[in-house]
N, C-alpha and C. Protein backbone atom coordinates (compact mmCIF):
# COMPACT_ATOMS: atom_id res chain seq x y z
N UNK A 1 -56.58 14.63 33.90
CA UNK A 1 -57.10 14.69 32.55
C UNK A 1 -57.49 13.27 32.16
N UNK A 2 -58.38 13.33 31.39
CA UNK A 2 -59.10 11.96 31.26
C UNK A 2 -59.20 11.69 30.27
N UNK A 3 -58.55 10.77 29.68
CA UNK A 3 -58.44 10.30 27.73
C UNK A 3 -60.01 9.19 27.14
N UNK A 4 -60.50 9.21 26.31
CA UNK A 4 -61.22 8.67 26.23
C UNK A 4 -60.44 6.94 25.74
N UNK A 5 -61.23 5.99 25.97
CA UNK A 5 -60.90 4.82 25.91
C UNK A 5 -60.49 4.74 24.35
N UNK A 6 -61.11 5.23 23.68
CA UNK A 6 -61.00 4.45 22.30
C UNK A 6 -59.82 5.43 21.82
N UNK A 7 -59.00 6.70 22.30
CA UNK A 7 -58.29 7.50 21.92
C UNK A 7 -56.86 6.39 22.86
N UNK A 8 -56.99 5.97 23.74
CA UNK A 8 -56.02 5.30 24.36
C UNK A 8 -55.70 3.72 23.12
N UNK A 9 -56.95 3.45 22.91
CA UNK A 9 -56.70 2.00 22.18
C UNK A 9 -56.11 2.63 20.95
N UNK A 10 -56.62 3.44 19.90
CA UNK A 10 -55.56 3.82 19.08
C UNK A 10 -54.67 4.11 19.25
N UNK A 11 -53.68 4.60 20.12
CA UNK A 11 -52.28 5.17 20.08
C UNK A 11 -51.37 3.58 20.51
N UNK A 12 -52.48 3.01 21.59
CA UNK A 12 -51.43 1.60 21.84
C UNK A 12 -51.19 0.90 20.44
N UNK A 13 -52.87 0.85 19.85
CA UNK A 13 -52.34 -0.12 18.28
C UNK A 13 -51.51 0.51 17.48
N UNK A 14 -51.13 1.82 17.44
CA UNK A 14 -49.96 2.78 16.72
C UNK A 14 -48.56 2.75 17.08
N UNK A 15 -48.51 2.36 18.02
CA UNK A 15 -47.32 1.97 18.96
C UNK A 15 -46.95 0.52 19.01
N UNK A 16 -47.61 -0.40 18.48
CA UNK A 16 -48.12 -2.01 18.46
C UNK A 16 -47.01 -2.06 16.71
N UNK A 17 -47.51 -1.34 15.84
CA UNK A 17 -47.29 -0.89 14.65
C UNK A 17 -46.03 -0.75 14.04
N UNK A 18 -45.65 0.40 15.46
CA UNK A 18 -44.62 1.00 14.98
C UNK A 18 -43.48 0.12 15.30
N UNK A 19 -43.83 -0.76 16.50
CA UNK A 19 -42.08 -1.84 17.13
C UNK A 19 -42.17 -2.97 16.08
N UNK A 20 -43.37 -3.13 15.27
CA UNK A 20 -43.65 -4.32 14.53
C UNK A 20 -42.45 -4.21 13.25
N UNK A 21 -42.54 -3.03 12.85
CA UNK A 21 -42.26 -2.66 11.27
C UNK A 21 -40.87 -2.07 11.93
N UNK A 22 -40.51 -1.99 12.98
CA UNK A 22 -38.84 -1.70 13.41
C UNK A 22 -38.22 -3.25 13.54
N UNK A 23 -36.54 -3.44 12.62
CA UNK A 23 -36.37 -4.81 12.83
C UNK A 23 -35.52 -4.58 13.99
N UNK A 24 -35.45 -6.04 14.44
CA UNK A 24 -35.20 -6.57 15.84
C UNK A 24 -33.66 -6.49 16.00
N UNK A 25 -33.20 -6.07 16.87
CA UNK A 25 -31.69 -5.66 16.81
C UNK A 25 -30.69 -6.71 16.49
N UNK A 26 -30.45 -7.98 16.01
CA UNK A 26 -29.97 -8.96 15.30
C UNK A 26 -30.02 -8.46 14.06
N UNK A 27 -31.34 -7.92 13.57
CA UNK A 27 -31.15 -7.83 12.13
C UNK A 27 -30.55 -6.52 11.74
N UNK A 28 -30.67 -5.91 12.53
CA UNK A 28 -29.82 -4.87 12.80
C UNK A 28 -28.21 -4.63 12.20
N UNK A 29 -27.76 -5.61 12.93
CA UNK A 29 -26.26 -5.58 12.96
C UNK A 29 -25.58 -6.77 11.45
N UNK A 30 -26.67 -7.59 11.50
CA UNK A 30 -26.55 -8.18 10.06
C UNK A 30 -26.90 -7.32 8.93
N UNK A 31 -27.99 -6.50 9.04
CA UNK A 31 -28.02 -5.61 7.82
C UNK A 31 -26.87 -4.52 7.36
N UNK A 32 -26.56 -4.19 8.79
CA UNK A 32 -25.54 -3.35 8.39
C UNK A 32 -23.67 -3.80 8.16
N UNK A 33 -23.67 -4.73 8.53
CA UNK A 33 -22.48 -5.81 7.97
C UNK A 33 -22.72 -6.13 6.47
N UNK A 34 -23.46 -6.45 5.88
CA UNK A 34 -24.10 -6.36 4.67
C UNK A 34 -23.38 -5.59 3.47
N UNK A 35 -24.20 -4.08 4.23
CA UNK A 35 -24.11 -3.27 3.73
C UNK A 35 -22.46 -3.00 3.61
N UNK A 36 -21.75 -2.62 4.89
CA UNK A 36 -20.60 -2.76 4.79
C UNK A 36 -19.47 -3.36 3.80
N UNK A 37 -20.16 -4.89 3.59
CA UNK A 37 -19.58 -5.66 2.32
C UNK A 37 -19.59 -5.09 1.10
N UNK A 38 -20.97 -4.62 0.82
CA UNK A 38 -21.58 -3.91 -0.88
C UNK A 38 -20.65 -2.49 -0.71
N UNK A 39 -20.12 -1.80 0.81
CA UNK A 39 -19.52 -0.69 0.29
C UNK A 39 -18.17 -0.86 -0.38
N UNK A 40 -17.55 -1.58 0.83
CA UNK A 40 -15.88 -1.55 0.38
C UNK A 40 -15.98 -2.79 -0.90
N UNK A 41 -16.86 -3.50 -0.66
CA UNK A 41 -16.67 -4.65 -2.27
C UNK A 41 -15.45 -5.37 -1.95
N UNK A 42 -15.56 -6.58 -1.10
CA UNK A 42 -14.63 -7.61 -0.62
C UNK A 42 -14.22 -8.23 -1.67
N UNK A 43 -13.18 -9.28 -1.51
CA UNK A 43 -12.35 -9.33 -3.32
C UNK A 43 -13.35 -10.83 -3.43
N UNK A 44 -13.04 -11.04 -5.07
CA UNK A 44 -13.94 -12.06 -5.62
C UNK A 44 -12.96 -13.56 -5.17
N UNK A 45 -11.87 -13.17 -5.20
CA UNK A 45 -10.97 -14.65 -5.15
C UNK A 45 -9.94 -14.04 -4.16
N UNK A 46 -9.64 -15.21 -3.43
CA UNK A 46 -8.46 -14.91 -2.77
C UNK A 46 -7.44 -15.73 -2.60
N UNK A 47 -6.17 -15.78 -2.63
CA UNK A 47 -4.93 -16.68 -3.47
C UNK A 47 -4.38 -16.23 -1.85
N UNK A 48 -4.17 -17.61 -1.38
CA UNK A 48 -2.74 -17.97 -0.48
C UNK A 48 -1.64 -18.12 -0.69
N UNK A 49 -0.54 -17.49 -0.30
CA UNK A 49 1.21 -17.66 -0.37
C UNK A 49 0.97 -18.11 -1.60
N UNK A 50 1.01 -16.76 -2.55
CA UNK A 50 0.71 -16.56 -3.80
C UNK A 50 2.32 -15.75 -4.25
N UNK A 51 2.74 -15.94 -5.96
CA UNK A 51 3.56 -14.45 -6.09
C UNK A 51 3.11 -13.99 -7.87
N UNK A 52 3.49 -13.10 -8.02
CA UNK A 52 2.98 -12.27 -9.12
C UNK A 52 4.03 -11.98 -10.26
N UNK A 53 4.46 -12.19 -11.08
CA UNK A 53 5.77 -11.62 -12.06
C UNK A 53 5.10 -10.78 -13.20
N UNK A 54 5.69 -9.76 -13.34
CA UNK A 54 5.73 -8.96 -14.45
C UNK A 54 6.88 -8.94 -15.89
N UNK A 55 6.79 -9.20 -16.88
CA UNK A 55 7.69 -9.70 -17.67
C UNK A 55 7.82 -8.27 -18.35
N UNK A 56 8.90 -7.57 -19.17
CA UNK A 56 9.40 -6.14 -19.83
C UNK A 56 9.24 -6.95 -21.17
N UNK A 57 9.13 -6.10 -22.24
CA UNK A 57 9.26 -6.34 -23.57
C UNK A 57 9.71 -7.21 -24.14
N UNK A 58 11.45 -7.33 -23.41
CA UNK A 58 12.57 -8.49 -24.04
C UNK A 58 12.01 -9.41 -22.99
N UNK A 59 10.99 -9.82 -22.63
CA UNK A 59 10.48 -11.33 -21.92
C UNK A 59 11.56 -11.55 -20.85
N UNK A 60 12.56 -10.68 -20.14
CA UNK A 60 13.21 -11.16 -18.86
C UNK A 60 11.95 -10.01 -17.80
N UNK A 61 12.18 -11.19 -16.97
CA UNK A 61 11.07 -10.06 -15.41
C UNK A 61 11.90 -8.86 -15.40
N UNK A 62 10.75 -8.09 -14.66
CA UNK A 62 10.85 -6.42 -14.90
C UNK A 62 10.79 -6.60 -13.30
N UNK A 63 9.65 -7.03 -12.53
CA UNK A 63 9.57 -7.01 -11.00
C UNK A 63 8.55 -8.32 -11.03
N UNK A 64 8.75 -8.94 -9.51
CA UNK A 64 7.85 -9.97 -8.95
C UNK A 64 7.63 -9.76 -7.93
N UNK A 65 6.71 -9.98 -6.84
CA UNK A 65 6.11 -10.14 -6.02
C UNK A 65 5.43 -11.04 -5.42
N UNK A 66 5.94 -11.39 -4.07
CA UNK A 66 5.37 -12.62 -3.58
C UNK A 66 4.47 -12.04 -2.13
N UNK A 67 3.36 -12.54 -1.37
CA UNK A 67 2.55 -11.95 -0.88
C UNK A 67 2.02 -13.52 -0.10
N UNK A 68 1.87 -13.98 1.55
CA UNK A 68 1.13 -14.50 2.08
C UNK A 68 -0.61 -14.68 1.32
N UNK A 69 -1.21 -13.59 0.83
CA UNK A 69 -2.50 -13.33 1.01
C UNK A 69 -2.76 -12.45 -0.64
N UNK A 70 -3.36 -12.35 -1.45
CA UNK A 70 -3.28 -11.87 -2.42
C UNK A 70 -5.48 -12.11 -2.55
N UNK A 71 -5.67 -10.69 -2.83
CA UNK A 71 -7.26 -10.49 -2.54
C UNK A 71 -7.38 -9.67 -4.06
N UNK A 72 -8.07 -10.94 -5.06
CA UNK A 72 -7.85 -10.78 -6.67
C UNK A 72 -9.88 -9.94 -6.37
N UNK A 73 -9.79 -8.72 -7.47
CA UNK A 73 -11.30 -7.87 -7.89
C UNK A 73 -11.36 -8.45 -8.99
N UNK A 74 -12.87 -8.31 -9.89
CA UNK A 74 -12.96 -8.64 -10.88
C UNK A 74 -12.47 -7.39 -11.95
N UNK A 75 -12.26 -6.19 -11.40
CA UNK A 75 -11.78 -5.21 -11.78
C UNK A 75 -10.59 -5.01 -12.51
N UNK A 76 -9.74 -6.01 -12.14
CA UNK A 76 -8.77 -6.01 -12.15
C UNK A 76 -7.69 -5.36 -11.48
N UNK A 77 -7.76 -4.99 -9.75
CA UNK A 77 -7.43 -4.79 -9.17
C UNK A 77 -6.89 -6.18 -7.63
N UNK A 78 -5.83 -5.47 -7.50
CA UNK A 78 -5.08 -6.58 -6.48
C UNK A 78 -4.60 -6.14 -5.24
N UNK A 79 -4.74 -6.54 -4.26
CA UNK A 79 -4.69 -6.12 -2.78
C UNK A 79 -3.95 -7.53 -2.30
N UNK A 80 -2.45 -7.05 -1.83
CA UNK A 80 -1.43 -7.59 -1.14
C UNK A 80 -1.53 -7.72 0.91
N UNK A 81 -0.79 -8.79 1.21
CA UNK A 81 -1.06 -8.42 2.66
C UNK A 81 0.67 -9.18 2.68
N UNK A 82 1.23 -8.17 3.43
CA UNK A 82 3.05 -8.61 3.88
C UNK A 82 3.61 -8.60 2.10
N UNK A 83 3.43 -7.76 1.34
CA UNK A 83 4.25 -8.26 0.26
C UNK A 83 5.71 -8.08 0.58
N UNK A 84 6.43 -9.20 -0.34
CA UNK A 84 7.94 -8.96 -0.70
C UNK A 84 8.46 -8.74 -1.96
N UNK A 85 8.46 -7.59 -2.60
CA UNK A 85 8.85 -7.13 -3.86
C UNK A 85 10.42 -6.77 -3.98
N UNK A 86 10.19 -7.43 -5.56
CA UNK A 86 12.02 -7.22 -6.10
C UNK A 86 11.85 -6.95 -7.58
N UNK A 87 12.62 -5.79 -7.48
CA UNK A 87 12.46 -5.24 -9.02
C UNK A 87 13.96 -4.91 -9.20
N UNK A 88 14.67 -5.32 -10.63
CA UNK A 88 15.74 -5.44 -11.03
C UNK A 88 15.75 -4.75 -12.66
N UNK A 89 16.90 -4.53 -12.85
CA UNK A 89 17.01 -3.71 -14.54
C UNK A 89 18.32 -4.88 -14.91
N UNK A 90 18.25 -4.14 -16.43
CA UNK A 90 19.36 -5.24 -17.25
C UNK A 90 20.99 -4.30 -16.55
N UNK A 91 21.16 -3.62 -15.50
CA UNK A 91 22.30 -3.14 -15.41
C UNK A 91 22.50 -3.91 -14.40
N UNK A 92 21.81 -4.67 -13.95
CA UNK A 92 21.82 -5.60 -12.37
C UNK A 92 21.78 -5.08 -11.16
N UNK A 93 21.15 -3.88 -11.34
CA UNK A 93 20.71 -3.08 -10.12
C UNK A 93 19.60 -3.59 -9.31
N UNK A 94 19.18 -4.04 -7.97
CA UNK A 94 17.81 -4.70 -7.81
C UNK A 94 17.37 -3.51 -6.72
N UNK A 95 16.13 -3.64 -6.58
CA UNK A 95 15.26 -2.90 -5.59
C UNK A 95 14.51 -4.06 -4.49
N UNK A 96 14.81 -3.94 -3.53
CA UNK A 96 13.76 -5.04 -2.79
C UNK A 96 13.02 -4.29 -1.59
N UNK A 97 12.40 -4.66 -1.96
CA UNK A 97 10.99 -3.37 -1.07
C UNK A 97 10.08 -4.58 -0.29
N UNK A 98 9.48 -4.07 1.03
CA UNK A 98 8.76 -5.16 1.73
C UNK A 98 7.71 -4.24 2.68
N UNK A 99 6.42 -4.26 2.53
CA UNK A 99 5.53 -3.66 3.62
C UNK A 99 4.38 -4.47 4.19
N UNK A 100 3.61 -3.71 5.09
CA UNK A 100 2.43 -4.12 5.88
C UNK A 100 1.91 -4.37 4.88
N UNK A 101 1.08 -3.62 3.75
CA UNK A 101 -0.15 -3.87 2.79
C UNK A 101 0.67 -3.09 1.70
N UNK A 102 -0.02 -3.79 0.47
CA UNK A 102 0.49 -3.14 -0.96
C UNK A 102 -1.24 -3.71 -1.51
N UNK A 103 -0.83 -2.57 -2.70
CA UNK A 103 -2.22 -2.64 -4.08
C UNK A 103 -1.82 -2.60 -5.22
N UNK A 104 -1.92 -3.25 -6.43
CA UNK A 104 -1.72 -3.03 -8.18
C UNK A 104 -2.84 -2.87 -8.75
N UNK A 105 -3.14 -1.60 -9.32
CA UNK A 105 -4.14 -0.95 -10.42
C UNK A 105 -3.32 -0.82 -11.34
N UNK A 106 -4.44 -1.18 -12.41
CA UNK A 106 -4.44 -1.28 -13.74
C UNK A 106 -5.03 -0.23 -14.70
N UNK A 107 -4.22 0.85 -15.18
CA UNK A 107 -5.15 1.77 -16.09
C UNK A 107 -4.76 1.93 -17.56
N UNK A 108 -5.46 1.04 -18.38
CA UNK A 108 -4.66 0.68 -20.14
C UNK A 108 -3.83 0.01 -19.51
N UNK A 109 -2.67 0.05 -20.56
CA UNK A 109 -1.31 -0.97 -20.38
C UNK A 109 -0.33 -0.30 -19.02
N UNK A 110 -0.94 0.48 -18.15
CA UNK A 110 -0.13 1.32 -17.29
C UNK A 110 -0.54 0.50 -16.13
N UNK A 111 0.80 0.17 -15.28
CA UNK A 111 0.25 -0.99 -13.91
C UNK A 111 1.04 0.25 -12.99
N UNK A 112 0.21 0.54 -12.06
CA UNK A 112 0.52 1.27 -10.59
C UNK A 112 0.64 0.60 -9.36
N UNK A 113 2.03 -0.17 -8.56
CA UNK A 113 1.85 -0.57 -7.52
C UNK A 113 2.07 0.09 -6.34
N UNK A 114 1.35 0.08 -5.21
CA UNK A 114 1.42 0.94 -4.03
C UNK A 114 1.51 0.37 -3.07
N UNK A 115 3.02 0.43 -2.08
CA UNK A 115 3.28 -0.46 -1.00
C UNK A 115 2.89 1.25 0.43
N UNK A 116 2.44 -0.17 1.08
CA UNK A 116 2.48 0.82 2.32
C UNK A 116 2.03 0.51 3.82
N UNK A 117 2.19 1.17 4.56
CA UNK A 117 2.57 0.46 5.91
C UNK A 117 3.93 0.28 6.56
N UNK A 118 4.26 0.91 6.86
CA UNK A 118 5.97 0.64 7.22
C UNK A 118 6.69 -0.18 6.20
N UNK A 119 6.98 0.78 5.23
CA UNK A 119 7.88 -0.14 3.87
C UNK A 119 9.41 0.15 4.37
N UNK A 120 10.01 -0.95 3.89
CA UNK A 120 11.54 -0.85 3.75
C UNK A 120 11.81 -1.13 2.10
N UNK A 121 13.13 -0.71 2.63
CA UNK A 121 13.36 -0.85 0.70
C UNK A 121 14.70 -1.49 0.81
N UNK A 122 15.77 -1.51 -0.29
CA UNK A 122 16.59 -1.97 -0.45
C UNK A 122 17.53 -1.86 -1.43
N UNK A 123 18.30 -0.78 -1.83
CA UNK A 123 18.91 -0.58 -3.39
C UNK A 123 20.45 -1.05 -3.21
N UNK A 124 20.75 -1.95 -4.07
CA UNK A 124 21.43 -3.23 -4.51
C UNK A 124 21.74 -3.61 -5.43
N UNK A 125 23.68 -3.61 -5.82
CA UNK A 125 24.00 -3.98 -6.95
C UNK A 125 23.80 -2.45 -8.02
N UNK A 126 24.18 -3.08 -9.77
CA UNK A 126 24.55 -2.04 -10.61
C UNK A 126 25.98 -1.59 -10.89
N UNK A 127 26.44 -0.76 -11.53
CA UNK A 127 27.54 -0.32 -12.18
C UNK A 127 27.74 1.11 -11.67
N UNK A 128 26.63 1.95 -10.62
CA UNK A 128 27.39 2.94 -9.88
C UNK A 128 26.89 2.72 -8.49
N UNK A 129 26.56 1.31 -7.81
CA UNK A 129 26.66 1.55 -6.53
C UNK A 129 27.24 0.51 -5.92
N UNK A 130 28.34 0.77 -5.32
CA UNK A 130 29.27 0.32 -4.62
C UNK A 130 28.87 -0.53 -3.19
N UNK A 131 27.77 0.06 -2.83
CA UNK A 131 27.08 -0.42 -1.16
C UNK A 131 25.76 -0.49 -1.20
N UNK A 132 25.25 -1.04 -0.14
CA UNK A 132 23.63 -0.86 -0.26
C UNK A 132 23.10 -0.04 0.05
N UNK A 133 21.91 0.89 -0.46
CA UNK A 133 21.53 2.07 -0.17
C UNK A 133 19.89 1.23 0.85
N UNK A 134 19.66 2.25 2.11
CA UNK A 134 18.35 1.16 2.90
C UNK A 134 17.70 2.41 2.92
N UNK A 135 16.56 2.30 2.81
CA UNK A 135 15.29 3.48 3.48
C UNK A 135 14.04 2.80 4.02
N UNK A 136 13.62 3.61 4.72
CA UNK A 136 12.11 3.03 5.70
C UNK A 136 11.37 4.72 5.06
N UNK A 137 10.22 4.54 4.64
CA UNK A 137 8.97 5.09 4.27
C UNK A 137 7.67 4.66 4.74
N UNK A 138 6.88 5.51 4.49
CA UNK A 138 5.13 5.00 4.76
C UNK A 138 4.41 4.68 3.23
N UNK A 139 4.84 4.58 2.38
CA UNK A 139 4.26 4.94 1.18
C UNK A 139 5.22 4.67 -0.12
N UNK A 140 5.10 4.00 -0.74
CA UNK A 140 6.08 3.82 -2.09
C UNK A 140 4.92 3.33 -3.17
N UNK A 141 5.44 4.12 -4.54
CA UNK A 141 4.78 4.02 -5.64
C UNK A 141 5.35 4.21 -6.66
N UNK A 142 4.92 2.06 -7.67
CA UNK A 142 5.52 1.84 -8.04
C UNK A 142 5.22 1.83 -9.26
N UNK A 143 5.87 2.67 -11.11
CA UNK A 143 5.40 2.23 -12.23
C UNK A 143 6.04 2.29 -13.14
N UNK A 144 5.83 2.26 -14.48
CA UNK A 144 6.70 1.85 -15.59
C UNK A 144 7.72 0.51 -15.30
N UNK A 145 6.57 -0.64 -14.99
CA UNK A 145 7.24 -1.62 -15.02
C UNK A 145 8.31 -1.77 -14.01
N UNK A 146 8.17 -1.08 -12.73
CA UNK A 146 9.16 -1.30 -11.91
C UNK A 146 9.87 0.12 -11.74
N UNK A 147 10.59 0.44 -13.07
CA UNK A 147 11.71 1.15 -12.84
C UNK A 147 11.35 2.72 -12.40
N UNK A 148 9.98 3.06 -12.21
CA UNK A 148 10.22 4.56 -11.75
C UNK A 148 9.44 4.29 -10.24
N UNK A 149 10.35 4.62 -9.50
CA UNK A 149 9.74 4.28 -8.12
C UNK A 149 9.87 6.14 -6.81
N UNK A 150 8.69 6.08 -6.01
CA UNK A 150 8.70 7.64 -5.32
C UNK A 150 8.46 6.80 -4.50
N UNK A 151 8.62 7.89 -2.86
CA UNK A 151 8.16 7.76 -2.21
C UNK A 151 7.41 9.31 -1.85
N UNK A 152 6.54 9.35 -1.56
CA UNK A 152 5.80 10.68 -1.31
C UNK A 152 5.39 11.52 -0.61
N UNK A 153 6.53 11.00 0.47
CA UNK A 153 6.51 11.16 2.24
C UNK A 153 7.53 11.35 2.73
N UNK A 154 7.63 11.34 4.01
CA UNK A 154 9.08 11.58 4.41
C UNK A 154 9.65 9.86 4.78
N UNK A 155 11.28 10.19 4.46
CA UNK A 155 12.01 8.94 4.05
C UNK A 155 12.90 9.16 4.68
N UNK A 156 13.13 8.14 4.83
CA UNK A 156 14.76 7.64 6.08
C UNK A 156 15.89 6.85 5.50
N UNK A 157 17.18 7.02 4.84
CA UNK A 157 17.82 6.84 3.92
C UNK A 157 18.99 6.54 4.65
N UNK A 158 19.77 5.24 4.41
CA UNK A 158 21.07 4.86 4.97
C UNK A 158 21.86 3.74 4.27
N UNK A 159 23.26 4.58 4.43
CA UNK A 159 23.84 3.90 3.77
C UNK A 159 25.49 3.58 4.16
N UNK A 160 26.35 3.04 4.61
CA UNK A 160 27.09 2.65 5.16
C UNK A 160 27.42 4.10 6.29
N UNK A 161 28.07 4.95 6.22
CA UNK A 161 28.11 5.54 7.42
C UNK A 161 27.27 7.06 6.63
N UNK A 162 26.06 7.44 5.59
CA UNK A 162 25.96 8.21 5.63
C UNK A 162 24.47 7.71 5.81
N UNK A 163 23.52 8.92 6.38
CA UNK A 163 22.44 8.93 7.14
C UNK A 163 21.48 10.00 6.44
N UNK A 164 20.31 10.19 6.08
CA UNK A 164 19.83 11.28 4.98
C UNK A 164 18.50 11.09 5.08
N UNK A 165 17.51 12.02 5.83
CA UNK A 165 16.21 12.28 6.19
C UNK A 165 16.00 12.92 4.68
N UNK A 166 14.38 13.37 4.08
CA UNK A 166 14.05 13.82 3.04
C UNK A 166 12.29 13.59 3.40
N UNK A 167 12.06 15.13 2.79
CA UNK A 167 10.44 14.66 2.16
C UNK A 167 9.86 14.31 1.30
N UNK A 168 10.63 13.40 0.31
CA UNK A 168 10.42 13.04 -0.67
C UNK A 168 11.67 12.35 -1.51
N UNK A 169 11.47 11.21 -2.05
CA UNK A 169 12.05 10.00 -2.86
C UNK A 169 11.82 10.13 -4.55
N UNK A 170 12.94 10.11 -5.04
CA UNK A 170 12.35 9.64 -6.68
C UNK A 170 13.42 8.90 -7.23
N UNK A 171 13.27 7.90 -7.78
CA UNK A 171 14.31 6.77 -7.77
C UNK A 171 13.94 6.70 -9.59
N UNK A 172 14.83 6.44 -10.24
CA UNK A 172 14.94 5.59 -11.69
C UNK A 172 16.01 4.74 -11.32
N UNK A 173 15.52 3.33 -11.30
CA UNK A 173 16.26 2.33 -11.32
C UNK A 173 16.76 2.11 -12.67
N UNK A 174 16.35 2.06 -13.58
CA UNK A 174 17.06 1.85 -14.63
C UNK A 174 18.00 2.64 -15.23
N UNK A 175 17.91 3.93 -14.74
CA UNK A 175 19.28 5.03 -14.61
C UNK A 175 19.85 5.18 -14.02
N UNK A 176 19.93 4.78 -12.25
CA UNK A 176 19.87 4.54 -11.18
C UNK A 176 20.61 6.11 -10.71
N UNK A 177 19.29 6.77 -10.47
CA UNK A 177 19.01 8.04 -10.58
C UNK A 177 18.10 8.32 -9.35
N UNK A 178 18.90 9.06 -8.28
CA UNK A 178 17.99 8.95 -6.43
C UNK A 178 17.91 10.71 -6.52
N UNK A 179 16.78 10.91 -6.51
CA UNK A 179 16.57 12.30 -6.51
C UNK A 179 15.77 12.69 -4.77
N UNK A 180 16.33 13.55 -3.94
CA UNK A 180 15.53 13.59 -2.58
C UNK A 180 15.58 14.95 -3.10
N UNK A 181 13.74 15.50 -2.11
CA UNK A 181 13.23 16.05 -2.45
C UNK A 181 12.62 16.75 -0.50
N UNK A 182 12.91 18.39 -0.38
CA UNK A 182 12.27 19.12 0.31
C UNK A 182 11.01 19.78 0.36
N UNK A 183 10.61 19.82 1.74
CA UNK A 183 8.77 20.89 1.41
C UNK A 183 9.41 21.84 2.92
N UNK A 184 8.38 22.47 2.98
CA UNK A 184 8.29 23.39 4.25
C UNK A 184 8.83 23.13 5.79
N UNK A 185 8.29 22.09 5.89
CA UNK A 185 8.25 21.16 7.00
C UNK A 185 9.26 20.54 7.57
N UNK A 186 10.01 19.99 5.96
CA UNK A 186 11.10 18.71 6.20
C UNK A 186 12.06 18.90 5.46
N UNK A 187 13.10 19.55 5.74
CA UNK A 187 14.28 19.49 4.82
C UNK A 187 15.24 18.34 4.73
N UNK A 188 15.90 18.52 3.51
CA UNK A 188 16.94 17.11 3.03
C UNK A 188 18.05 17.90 4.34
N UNK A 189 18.02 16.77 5.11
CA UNK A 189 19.50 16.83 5.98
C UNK A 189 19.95 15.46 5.80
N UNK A 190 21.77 15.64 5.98
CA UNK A 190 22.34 14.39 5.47
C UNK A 190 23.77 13.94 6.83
N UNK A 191 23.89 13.25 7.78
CA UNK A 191 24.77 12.95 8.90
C UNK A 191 25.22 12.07 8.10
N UNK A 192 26.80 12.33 8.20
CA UNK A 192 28.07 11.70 7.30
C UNK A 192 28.98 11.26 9.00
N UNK A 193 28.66 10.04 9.23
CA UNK A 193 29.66 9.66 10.53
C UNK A 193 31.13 9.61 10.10
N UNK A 194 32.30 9.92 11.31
CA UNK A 194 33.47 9.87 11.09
C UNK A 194 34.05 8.95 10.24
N UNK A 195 35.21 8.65 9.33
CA UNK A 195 35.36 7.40 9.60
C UNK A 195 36.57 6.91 10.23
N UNK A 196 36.49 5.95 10.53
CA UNK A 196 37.96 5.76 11.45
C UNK A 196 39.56 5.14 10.49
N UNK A 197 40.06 5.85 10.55
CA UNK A 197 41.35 5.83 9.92
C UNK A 197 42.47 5.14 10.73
N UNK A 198 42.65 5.05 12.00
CA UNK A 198 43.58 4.61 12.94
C UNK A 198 42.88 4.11 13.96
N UNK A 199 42.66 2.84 14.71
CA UNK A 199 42.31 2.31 15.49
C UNK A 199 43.64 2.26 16.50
């Protein structure tokens, strides 16, 4: 089959056209890094081995937070990297909580903090606990100034020789009030080790 010449020269200059107005694979990978930035919206400021305090009504701290890396929005939103949080009440009960990544949103006068990443916790001190209560979670969420704290997942709970799986955490520190919580999946079971009476 035999194309005529001038039907061959148009399709090459169409093809000439088309690689022209395609960008060159550098710009490629920069445009879409770009874009990437404008999606997630990288933070405006970012604060090194930074910490954060929250003050309660009567002006004593409610909770603080200290953080390697602290990634400030103009939003008023805050993105933690390794935080170490400690939240305490006037009964001298403290909470000390520590994860991979945490976040604080702001909605009105209502502050929401969200630790997560392999969190540990720490319940400590007060007028009804005698020992330290420890749990490991994926997820803790933190508000009313500290004192109402969940976890919303399944939790791993220990405390001198008693041992207590759960799908779910609800803590009032300022009542110091531990509510565990079952679903389908995961029931509250609780291993109470011997204790030894006669060696």
């Amino acid at each position: 089959m035999n194309l005529p010449l001038s039907v061959i020269l148009v399709g090459a200059l169409l093809i000439s056209l088309a690689l022209l107005l395609l960008p060159a694979p550098g710009e490629q990978v920069r445009q879409s890094s770009t874009e990437a930035r404008t999606v997630t919206g990288g933070p405006d400021l970012t604060i090194m081995d930074a910490s954060v305090r929250a003050f309660g009504e009567d002006g004593a701290v409610s909770w603080s937070l200290r953080s390697p890396r602290i990634a400030y929005h103009l939003d008023g939103r805050l993105a933690f990297t390794a935080p170490n949080m400690l939240m305490q009440n006037d009964l001298g009960a403290n909470l000390r909580a520590s994860a991979g990544l945490g976040t604080l949103e702001e909605a009105g006068e209502q502050e929401t903090i969200i630790l997560y990443s392999q969190v540990r916790a720490q319940l400590e001190g007060g007028e009804q606990l005698s020992d330290q209560v420890k749990f490991n979670t994926e997820r803790l969420i933190i508000r009313d100034q500290g004192r109402q704290v969940k976890a919303p997942g399944s939790v791993h709970i220990r405390s001198h020789a008693i041992d207590t799986r759960a799908a779910e955490l609800d803590l009032n520190l300022q009542k110091q009030i531990l509510l565990l919580a079952s679903s389908s999946e995961e029931h509250v079971t609780t291993r109470i080790e011997p204790m030894v009476i006669f060696e």
